[in-house]
Protein backbone atom coordinates (compact mmCIF):
# COMPACT_ATOMS: atom_id res chain seq x y z
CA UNK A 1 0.00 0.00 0.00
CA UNK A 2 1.80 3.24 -1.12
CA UNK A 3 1.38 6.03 1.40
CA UNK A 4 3.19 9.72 2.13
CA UNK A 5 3.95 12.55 4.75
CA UNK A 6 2.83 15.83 3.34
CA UNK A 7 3.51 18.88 5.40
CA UNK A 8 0.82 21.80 5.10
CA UNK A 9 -0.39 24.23 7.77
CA UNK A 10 2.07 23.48 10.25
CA UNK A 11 1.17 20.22 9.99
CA UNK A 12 2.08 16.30 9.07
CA UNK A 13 -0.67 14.45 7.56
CA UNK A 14 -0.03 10.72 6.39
CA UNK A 15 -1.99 10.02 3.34
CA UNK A 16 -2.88 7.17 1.02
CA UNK A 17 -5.14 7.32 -2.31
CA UNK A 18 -8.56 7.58 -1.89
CA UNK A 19 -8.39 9.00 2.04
CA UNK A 20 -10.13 12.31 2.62
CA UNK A 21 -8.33 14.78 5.04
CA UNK A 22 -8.82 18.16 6.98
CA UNK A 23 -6.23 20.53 7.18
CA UNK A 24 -6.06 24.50 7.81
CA UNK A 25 -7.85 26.34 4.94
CA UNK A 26 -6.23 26.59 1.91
CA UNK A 27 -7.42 29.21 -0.99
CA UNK A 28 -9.04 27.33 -3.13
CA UNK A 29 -12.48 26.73 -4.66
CA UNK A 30 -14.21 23.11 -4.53
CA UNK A 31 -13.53 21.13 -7.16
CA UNK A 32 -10.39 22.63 -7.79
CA UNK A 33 -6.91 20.69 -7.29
CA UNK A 34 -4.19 21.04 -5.38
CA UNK A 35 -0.68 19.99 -5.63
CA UNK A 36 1.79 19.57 -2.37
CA UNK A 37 5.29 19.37 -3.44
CA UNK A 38 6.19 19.29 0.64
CA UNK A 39 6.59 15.54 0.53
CA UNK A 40 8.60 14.02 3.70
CA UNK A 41 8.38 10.35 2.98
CA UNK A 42 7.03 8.03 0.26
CA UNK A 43 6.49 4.20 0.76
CA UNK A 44 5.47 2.79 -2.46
CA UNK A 45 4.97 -1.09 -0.21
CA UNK A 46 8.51 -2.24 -1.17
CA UNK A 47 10.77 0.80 0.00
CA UNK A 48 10.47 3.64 1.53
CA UNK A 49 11.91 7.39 0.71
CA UNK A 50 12.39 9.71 3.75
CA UNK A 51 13.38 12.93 2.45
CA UNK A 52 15.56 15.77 4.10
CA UNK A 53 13.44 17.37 4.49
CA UNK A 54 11.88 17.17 1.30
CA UNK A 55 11.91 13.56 -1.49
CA UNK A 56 13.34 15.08 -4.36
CA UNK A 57 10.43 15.08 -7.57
CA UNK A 58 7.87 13.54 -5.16
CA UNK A 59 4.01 15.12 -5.63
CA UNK A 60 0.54 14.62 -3.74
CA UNK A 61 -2.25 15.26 -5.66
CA UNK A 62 -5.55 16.26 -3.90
CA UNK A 63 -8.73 17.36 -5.04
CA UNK A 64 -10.84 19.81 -3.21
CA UNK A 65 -13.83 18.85 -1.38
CA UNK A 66 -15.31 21.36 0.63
CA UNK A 67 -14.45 24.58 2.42
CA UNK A 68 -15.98 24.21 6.03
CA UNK A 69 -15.98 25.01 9.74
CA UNK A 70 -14.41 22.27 12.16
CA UNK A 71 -16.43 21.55 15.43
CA UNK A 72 -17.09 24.38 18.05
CA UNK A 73 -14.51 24.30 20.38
CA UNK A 74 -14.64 26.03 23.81
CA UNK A 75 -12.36 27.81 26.65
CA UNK A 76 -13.88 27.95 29.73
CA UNK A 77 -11.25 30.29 32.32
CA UNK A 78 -12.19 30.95 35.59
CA UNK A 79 -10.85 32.22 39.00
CA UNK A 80 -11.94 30.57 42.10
CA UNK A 81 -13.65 32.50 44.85
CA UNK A 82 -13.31 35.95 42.78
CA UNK A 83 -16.44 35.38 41.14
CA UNK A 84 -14.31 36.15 37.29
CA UNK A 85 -15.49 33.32 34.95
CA UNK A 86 -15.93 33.70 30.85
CA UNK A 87 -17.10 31.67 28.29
CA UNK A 88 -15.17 31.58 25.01
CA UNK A 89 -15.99 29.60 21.78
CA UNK A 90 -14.46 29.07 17.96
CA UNK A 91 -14.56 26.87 15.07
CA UNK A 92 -12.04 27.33 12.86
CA UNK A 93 -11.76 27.06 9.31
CA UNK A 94 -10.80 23.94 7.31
CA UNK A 95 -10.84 22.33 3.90
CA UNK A 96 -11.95 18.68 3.60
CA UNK A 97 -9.14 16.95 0.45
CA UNK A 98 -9.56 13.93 -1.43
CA UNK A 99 -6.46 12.49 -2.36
CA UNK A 100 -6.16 11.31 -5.71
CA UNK A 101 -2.67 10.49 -6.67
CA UNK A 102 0.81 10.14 -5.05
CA UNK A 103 4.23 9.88 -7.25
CA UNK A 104 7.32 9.60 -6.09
């Protein structure tokens, strides 16, 4: 089963064909593809290619999904016995990928 480490977002994702990923938002419509050239390690099932820090001429391909909002996350703070608590929620923004090809 061929597989890879791309980097994006300040992030390591390990991805095979077919899986569909979240990562950070990228700028770019659905439907549209997206190349990541930020390839740390290819296994094709026989041998494997760890670059440093990047495998030289190896490509993920990834396809667009959807541009979407990850669960609501919250921060509660509070200070015991001064009567200070506070309430604080996000969801931040993420694009759902389809990967579609891998070369090495």
């Amino acid at each position: 089963m061929a597989y890879a480490v791309i980097h994006t977002g300040g992030k390591q994702y390990r991805v095979a064909e077919g899986d569909v990923i979240e990562v950070e938002k990228l700028d770019f419509e659905a439907g549209a593809e997206v190349k990541f050239d930020e390839v740390l390690l290819v296994s094709n099932g026989s041998g494997v290619s760890i670059g440093a820090p990047h495998v030289q001429g190896a490509a993920v391909t990834a396809e667009v999904v959807e541009q979407a909002k990850a669960d609501k996350v919250i921060a509660f703070k509070f200070k015991r016995r001064k009567g200070y608590h506070r309430t604080v929620g996000h969801r931040r923004q993420i694009t759902r990928l389809k990967i579609t090809s891998i070369t090495a």
